[in-house]
Protein backbone atom coordinates (compact mmCIF):
# COMPACT_ATOMS: atom_id res chain seq x y z
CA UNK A 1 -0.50 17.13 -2.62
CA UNK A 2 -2.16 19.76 -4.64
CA UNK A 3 -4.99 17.28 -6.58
CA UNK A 4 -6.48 13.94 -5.05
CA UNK A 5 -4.22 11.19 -4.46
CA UNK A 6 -4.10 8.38 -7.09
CA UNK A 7 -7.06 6.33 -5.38
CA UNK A 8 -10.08 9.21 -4.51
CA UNK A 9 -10.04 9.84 -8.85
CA UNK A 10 -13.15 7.15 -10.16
CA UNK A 11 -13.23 5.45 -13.12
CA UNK A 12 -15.12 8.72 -15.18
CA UNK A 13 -12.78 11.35 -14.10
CA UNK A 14 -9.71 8.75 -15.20
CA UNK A 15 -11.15 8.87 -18.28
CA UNK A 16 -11.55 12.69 -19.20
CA UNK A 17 -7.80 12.70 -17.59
CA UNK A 18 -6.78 10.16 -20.23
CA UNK A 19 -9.40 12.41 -23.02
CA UNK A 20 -6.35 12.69 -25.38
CA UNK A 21 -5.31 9.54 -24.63
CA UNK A 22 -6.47 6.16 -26.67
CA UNK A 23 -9.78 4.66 -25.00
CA UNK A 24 -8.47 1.54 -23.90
CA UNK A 25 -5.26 2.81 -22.06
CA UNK A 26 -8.11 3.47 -19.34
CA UNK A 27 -8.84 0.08 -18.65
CA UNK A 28 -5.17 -1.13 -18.89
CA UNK A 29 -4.80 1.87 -15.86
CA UNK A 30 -7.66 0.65 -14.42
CA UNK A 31 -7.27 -2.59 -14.27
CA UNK A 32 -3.83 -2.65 -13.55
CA UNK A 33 -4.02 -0.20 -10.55
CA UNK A 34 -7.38 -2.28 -8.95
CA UNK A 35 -7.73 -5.67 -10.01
CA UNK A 36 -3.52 -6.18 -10.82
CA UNK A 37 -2.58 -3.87 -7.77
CA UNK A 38 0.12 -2.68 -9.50
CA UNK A 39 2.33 0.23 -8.69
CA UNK A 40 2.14 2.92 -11.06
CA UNK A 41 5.56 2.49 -12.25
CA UNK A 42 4.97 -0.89 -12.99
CA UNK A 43 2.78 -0.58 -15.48
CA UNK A 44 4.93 -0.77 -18.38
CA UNK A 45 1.92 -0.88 -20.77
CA UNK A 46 1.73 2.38 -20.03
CA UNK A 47 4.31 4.64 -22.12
CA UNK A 48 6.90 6.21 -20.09
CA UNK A 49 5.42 9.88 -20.53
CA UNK A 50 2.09 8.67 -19.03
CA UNK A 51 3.40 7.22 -16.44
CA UNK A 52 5.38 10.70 -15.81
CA UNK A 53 2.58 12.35 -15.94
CA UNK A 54 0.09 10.56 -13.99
CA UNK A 55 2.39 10.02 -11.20
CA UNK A 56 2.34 14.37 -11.08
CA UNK A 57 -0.97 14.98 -11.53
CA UNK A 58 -2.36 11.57 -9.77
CA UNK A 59 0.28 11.43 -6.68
CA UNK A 60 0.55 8.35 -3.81
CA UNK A 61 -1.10 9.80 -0.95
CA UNK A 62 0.70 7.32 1.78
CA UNK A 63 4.43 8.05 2.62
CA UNK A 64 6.09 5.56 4.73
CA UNK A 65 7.25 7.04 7.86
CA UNK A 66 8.24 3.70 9.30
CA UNK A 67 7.87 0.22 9.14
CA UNK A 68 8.08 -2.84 11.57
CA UNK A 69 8.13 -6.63 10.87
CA UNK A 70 7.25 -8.92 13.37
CA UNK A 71 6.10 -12.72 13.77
CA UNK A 72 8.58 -14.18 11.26
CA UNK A 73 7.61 -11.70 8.56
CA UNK A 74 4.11 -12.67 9.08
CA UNK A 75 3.18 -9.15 10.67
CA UNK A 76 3.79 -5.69 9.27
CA UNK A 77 2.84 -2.24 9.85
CA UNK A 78 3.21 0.61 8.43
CA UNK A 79 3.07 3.96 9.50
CA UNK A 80 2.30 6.39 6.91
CA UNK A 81 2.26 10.15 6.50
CA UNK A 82 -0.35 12.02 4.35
CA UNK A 83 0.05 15.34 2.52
CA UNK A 84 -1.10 17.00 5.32
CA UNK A 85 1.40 15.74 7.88
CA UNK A 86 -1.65 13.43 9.69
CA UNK A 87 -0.04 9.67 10.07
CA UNK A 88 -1.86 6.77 10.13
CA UNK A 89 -1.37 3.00 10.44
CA UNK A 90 -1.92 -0.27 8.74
CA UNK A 91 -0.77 -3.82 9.64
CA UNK A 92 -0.68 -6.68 7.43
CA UNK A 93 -0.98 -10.09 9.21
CA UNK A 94 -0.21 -13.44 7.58
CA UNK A 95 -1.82 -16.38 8.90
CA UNK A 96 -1.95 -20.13 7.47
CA UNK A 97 -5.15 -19.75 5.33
CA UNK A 98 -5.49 -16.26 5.12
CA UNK A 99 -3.82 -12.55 4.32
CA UNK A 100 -6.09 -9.68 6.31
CA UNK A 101 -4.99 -6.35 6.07
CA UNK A 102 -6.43 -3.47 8.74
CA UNK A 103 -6.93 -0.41 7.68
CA UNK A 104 -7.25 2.89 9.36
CA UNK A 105 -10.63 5.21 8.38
CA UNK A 106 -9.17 8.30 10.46
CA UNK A 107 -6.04 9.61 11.80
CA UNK A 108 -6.82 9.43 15.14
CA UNK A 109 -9.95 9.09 16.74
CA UNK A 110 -12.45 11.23 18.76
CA UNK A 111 -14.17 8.43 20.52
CA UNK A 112 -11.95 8.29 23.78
CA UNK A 113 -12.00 5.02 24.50
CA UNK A 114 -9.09 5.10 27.86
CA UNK A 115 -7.69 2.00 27.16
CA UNK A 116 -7.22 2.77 23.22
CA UNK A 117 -3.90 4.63 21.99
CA UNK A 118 -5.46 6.00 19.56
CA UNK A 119 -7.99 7.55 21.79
CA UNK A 120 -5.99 8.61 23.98
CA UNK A 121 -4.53 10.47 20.58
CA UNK A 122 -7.42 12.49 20.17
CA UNK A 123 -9.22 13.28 16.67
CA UNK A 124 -7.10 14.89 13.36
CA UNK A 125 -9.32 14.13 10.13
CA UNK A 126 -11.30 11.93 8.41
CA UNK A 127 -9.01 9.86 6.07
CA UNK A 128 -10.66 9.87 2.38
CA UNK A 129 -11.67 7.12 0.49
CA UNK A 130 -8.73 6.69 -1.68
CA UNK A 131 -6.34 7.13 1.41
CA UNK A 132 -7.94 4.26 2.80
CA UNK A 133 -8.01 2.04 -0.86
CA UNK A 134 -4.33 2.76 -0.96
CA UNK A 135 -4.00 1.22 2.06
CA UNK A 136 -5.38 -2.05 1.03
CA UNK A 137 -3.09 -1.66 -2.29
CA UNK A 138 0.19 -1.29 -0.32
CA UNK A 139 0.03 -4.18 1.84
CA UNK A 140 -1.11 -6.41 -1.54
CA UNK A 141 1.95 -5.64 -3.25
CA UNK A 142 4.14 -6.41 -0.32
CA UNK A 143 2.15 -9.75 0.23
CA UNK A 144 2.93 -10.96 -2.85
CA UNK A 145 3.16 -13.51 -3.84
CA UNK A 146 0.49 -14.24 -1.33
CA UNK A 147 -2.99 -13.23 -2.03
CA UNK A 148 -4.83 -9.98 0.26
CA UNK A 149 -7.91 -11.86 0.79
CA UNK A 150 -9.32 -10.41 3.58
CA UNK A 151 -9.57 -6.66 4.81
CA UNK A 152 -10.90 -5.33 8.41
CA UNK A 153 -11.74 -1.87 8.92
CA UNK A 154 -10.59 -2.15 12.79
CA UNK A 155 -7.73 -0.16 12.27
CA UNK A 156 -7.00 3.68 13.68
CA UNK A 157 -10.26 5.38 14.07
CA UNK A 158 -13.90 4.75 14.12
CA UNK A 159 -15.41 3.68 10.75
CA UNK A 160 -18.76 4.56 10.90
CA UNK A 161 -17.87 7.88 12.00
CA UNK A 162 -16.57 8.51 8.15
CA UNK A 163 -19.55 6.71 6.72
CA UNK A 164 -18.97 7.80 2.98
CA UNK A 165 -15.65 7.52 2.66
CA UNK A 166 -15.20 4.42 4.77
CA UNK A 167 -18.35 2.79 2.57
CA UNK A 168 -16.90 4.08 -0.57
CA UNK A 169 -13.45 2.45 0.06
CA UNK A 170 -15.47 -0.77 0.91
CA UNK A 171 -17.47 -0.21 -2.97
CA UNK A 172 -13.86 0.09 -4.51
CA UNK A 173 -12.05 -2.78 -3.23
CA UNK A 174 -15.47 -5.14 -3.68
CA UNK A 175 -15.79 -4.03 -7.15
CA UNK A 176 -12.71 -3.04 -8.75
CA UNK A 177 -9.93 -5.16 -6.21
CA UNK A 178 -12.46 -8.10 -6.07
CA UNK A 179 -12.94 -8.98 -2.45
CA UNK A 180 -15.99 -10.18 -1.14
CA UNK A 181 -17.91 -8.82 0.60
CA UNK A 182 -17.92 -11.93 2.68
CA UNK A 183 -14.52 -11.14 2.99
CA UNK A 184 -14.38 -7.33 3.84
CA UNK A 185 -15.79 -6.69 7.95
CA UNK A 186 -16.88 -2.79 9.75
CA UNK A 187 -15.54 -2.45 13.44
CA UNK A 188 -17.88 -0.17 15.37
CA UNK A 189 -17.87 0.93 19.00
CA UNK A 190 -21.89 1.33 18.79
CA UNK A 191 -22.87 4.32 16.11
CA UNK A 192 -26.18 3.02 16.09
CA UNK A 193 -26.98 5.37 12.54
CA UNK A 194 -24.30 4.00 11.38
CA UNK A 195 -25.01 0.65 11.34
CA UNK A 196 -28.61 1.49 10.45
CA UNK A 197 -27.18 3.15 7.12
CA UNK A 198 -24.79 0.03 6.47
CA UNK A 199 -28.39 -2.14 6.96
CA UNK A 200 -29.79 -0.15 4.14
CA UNK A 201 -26.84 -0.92 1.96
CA UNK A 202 -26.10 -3.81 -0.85
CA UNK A 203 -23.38 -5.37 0.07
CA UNK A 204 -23.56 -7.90 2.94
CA UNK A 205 -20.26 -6.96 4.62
CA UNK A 206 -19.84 -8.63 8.21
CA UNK A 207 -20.10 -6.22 11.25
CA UNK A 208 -17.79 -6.50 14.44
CA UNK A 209 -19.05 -4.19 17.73
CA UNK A 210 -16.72 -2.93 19.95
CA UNK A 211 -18.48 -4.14 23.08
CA UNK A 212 -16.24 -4.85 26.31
CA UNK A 213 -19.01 -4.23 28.89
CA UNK A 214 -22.69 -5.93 28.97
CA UNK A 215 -24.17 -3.10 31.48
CA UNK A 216 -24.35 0.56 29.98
CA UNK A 217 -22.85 1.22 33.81
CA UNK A 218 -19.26 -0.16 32.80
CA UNK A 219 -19.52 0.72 29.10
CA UNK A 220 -20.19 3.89 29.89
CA UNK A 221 -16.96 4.68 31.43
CA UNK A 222 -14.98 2.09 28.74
CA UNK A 223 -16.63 3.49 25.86
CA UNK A 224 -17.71 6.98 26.13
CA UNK A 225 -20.21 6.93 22.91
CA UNK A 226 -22.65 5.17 24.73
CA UNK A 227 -24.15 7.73 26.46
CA UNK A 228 -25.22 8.94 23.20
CA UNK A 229 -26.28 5.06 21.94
CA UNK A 230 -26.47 2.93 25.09
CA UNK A 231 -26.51 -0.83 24.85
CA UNK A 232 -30.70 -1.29 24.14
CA UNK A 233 -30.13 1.19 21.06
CA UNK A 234 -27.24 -0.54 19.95
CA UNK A 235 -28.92 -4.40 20.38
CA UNK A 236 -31.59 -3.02 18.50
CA UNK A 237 -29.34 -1.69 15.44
CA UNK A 238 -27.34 -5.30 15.24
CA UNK A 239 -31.01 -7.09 15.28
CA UNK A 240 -31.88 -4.68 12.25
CA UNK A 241 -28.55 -5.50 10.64
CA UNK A 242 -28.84 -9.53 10.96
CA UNK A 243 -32.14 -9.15 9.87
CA UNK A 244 -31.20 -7.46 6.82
CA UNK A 245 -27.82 -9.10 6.53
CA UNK A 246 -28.23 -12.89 7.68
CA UNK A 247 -24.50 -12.65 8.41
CA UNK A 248 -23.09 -13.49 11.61
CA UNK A 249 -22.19 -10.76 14.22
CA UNK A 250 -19.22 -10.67 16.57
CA UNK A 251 -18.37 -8.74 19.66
CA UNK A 252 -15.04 -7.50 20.39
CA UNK A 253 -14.26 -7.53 24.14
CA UNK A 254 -10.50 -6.36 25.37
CA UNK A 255 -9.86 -7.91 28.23
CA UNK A 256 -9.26 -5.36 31.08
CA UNK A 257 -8.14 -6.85 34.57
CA UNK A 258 -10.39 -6.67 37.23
CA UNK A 259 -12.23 -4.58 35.17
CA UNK A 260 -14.66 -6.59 32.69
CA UNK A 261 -12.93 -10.09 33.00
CA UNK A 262 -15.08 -11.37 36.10
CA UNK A 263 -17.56 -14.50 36.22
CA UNK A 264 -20.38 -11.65 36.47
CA UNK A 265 -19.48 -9.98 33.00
CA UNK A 266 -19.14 -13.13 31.54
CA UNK A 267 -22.49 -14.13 32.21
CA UNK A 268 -23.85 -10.45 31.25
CA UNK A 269 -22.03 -10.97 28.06
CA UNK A 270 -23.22 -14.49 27.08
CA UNK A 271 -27.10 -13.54 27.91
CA UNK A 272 -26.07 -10.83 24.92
CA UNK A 273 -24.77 -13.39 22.78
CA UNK A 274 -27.38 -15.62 23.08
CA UNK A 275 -30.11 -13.47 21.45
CA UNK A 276 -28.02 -12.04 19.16
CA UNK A 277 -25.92 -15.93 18.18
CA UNK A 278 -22.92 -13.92 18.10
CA UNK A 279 -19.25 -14.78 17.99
CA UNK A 280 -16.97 -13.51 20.96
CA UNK A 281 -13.75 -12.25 19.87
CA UNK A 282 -11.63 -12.07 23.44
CA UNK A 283 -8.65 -9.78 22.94
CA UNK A 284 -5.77 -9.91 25.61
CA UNK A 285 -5.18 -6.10 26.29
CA UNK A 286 -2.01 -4.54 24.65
CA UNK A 287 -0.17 -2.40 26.92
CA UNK A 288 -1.01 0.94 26.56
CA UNK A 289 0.87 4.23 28.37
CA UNK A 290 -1.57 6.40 30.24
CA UNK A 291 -4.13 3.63 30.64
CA UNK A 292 -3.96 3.16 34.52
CA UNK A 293 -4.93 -0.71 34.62
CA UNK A 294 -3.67 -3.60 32.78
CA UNK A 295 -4.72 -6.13 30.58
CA UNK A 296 -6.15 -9.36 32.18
CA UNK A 297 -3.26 -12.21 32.37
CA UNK A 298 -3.19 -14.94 29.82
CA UNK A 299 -4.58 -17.20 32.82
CA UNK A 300 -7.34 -15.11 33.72
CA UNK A 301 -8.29 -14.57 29.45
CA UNK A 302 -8.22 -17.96 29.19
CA UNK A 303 -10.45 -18.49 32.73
CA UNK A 304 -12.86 -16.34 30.70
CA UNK A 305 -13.09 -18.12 28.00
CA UNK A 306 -13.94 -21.82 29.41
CA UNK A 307 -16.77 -19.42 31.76
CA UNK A 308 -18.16 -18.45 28.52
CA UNK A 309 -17.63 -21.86 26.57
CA UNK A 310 -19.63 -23.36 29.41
CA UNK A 311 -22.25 -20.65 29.16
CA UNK A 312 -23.08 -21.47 25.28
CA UNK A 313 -20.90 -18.72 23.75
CA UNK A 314 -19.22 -19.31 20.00
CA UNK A 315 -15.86 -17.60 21.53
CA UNK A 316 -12.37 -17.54 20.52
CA UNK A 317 -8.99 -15.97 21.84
CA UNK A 318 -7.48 -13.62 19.13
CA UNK A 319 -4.20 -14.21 18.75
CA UNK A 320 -1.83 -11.29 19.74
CA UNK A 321 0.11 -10.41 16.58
CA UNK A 322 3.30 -7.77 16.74
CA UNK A 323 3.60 -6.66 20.00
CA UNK A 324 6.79 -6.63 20.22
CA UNK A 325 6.50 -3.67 17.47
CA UNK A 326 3.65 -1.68 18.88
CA UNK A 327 0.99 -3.04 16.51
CA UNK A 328 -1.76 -2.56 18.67
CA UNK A 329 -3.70 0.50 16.89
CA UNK A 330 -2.59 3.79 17.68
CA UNK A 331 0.91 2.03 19.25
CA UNK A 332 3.28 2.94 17.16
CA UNK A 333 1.90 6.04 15.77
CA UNK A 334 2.13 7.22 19.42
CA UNK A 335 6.11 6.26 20.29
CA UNK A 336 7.09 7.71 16.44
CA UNK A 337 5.20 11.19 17.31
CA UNK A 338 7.03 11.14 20.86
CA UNK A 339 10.23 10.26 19.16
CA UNK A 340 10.20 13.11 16.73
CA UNK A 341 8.80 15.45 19.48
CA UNK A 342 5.03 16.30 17.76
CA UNK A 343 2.74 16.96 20.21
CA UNK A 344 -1.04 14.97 19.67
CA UNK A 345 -3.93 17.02 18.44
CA UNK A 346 -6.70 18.33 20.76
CA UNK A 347 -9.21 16.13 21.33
CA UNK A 348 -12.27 17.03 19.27
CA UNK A 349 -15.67 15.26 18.48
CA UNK A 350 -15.80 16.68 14.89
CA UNK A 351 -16.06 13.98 12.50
């Protein structure tokens, strides 16, 4: 890809692309790219030498390099490969009243969370904005005739760790696409600047943490980053954001057996949740290769639960979706690179 790909170009630089063009063929581009989530081929407004010519200088910057359907049709992922040869991954996950996509922010991550394929990956780049916009485009086409009305950022890689691309994508797609912001939620394993920054920002988009220990002792050795931002730095940040925000938090904890599942970690967890009134979002552990425990047993996730129900926690089980085709992030990323024989990246901390 020699130029940016057809999502990083904003609506001024369209426009002195389209110079010698008639003024409104911008916003028929515009607005059928964005708010139509068209594919550029389909935009037969657009004469057939534009088209041409935009699809040169303004390429796709997703290839698919594999695709799995799971659930009925009501999960898909993708894995895609950008210019560079970096893939990433996106799943698209039906549900009754909903369509949520995730999105990746970064092919792979540099966080090193054990118990994460994609952490166990290591770190290749920061994805740009328009990588991860395209994203979010791809999986609305193939919903249709279903609506995309809900996007996570929980996908490969850590969000906050690509601040201005990740909140640029999230400007785009509120904007231009038209999701709320209600509507549009930031995963974070605890970059306490991060979420200061997001704090600071206009739109009130709803923030998940990565939690999955209550003691910096456990989370520590689950999630690496908090030696830099332990737990008190991190409580601190998600007071700041509610303050700012008034939208409610949730905590993501992966169940891990024997690990963070017992009656003492539930109790550490709901004194959190109390003075935060956050949400609990339990998440039965995917299988992961080279992770040397297991995920806790639907009995003991469920044992977990009713401990925090009768502890005062807003909790819910998240329903597994696609493991039967690796959808867990990182998954299937990981068996495609071992099928085709690339070795993963060095770990790095550069972000």
């Amino acid at each position: 890809m020699l130029g940016p790909g057809r999502y990083d170009i904003d609506r001024d630089a369209l426009g002195t692309l389209l110079a010698d063009e008639p003024a409104y063929r911008l916003a028929q581009l515009w607005d059928g790219l964005y708010a139509r989530g068209a594919a550029l081929e389909d935009l037969t407004e657009l004469p057939k030498p534009l088209r041409t010519r935009l699809a040169s200088e303004l390429p796709d910057s997703l290839r698919s390099a594999g695709e799995s359907v799971s659930d009925g049709g009501d999960t898909v992922k993708w894995l895609w490969q950008l210019h560079d040869g970096a893939h990433v991954e996106t799943v698209l996950m039906h549900y009754e009243d909903r369509s949520t996509v995730c999105v990746s922010t970064q092919a792979g991550c540099a966080m090193a969370c054990g118990f994460c394929a994609t952490g166990q990956a290591g770190f290749e780049r920061n994805l740009s904005s328009g990588e991860i916009v395209e994203q979010v485009m791809r999986a609305t086409r193939h919903a249709r005739p279903r609506r995309v009305d809900n996007v996570v950022f929980m996908g490969m890689g850590e969000p906050l760790a690509n601040y201005d691309s990740t909140w640029s994508a999230i400007g785009r797609l509120h904007a231009d696409v038209g999701i709320s912001a209600r509507h549009l939620t930031v995963s974070t394993v605890g970059i306490v600047p991060g979420i200061m920054r997001m704090a600071n920002e206009p739109l009130p988009v709803n923030l998940a943490v990565s939690l999955h220990a209550a003691d910096d002792t456990l989370r520590n050795e689950l999630v690496p980053i908090n030696r830099r931002y332990p737990l008190g730095a991190l409580l601190d940040a998600c007071r700041s954001y509610l303050a700012a925000k008034n939208r409610r938090l949730s905590f993501e904890w992966a169940l891990i057996d024997g690990t963070n599942d017992r009656a003492e970690d539930a109790r550490g967890l709901a004194d959190l949740t109390r003075s935060l009134a956050a949400h609990v979002n339990l998440i039965p552990l995917n299988p992961t290769p080279g992770y040397p425990v297991r995920g806790t047993p639907r009995e003991g996730v469920v044992r977990f639960r009713d401990l925090l129900r009768g502890l005062g926690v807003n909790v819910t089980i998240r329903q597994n979706r696609g493991t039967d085709i690796d959808a867990a992030c990182g998954q299937l990323r990981a068996r495609v690179r071992r099928d085709i024989g690339v070795s993963a990246p060095t770990r790095s901390s550069s972000r």
